[in-house]
C-alpha atoms as a PDB file:
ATOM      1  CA  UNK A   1       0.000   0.000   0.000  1.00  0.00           C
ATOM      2  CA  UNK A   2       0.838   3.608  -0.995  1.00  0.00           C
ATOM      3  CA  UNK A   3       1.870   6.366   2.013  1.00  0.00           C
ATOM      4  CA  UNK A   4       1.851   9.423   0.636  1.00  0.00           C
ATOM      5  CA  UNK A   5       4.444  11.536   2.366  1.00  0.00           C
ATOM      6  CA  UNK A   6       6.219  15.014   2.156  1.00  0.00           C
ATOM      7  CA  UNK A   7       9.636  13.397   2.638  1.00  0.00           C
ATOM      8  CA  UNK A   8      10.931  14.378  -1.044  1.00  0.00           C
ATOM      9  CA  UNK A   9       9.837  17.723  -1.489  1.00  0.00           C
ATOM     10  CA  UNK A  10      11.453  18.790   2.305  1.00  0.00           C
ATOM     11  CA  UNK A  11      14.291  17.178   1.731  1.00  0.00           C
ATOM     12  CA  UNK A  12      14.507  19.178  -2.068  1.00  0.00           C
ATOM     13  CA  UNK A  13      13.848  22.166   0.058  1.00  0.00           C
ATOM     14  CA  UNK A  14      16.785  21.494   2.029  1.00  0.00           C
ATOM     15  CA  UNK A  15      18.793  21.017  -0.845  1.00  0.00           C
ATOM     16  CA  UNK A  16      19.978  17.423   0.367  1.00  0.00           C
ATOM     17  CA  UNK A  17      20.355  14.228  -1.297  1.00  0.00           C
ATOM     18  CA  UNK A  18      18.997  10.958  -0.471  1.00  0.00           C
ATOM     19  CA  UNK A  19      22.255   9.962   0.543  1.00  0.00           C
ATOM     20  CA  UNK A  20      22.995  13.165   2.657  1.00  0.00           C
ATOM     21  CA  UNK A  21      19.438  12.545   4.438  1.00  0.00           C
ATOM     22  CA  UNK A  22      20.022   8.481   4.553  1.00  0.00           C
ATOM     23  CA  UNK A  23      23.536   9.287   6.674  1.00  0.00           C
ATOM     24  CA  UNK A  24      21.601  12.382   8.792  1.00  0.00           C
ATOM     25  CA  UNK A  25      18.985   9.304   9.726  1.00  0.00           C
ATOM     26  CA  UNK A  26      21.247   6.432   9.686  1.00  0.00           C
ATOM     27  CA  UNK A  27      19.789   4.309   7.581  1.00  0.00           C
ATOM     28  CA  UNK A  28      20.311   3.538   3.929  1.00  0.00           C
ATOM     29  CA  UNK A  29      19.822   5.197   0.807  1.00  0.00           C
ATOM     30  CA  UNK A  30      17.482   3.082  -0.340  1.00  0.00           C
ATOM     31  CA  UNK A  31      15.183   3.349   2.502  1.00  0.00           C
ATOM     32  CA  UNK A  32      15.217   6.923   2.010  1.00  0.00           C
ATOM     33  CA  UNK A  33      14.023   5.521  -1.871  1.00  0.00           C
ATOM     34  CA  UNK A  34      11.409   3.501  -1.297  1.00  0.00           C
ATOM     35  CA  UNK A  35       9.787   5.670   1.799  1.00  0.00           C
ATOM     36  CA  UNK A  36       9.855   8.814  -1.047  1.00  0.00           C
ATOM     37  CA  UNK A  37       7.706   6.146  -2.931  1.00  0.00           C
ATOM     38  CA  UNK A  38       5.280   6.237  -0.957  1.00  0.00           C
ATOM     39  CA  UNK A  39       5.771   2.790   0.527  1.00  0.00           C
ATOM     40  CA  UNK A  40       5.268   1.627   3.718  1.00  0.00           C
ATOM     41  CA  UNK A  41       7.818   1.654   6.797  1.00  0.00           C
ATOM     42  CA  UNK A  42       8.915   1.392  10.487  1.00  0.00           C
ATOM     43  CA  UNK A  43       7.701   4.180  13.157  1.00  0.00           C
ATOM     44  CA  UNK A  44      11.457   3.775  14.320  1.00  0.00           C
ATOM     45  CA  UNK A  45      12.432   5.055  10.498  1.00  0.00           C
ATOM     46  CA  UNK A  46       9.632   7.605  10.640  1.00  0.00           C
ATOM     47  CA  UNK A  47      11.329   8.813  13.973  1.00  0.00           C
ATOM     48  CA  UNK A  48      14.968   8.798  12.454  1.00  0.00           C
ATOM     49  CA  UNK A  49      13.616  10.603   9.442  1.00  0.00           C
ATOM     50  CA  UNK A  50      11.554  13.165  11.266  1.00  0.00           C
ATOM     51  CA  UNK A  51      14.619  14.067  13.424  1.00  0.00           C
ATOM     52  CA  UNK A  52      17.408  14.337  10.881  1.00  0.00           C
ATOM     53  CA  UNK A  53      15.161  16.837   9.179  1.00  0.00           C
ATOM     54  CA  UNK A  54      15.205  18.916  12.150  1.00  0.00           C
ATOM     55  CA  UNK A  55      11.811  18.729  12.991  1.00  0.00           C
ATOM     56  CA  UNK A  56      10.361  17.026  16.491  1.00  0.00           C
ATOM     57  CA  UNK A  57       8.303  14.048  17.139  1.00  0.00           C
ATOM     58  CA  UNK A  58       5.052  16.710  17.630  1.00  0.00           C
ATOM     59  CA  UNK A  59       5.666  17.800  13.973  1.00  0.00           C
ATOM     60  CA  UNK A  60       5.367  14.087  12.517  1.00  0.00           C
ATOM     61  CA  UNK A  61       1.983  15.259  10.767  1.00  0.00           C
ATOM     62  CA  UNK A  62       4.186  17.902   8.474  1.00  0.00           C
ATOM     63  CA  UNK A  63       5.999  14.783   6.817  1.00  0.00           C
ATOM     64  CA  UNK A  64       3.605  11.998   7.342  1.00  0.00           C
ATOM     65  CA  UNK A  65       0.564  12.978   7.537  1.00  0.00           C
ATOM     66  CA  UNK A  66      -2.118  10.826   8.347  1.00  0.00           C
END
């Protein structure tokens, strides 16, 4: 199933790359790929995400919203 997500166009915004955000999180590049897809993943990833953007857990709803 399809998430849809504001992960790509922040990230854009911040003028970093999947890899740049994928270190920033600690986890892969590819996770960074398929979660910009739309597709489905951890609430640990969400977390790791949500922080390296420089948001806070209360902010969650700006990149996944619900």
């Amino acid at each position: 199933m399809k998430n849809s997500n504001n992960v790509r166009k922040i990230r854009e915004e911040r003028l970093l790359s999947k890899m740049e955000l994928a270190r920033l999180a600690g986890v892969s590049a590819a996770t960074i790929d398929r979660i910009e897809r739309g597709e489905t993943c951890r609430m640990e990833t969400k977390r790791k995400i949500i922080l390296a953007l420089g948001y806070t857990l209360a902010d969650k709803d700006i990149l996944f919203p619900t």
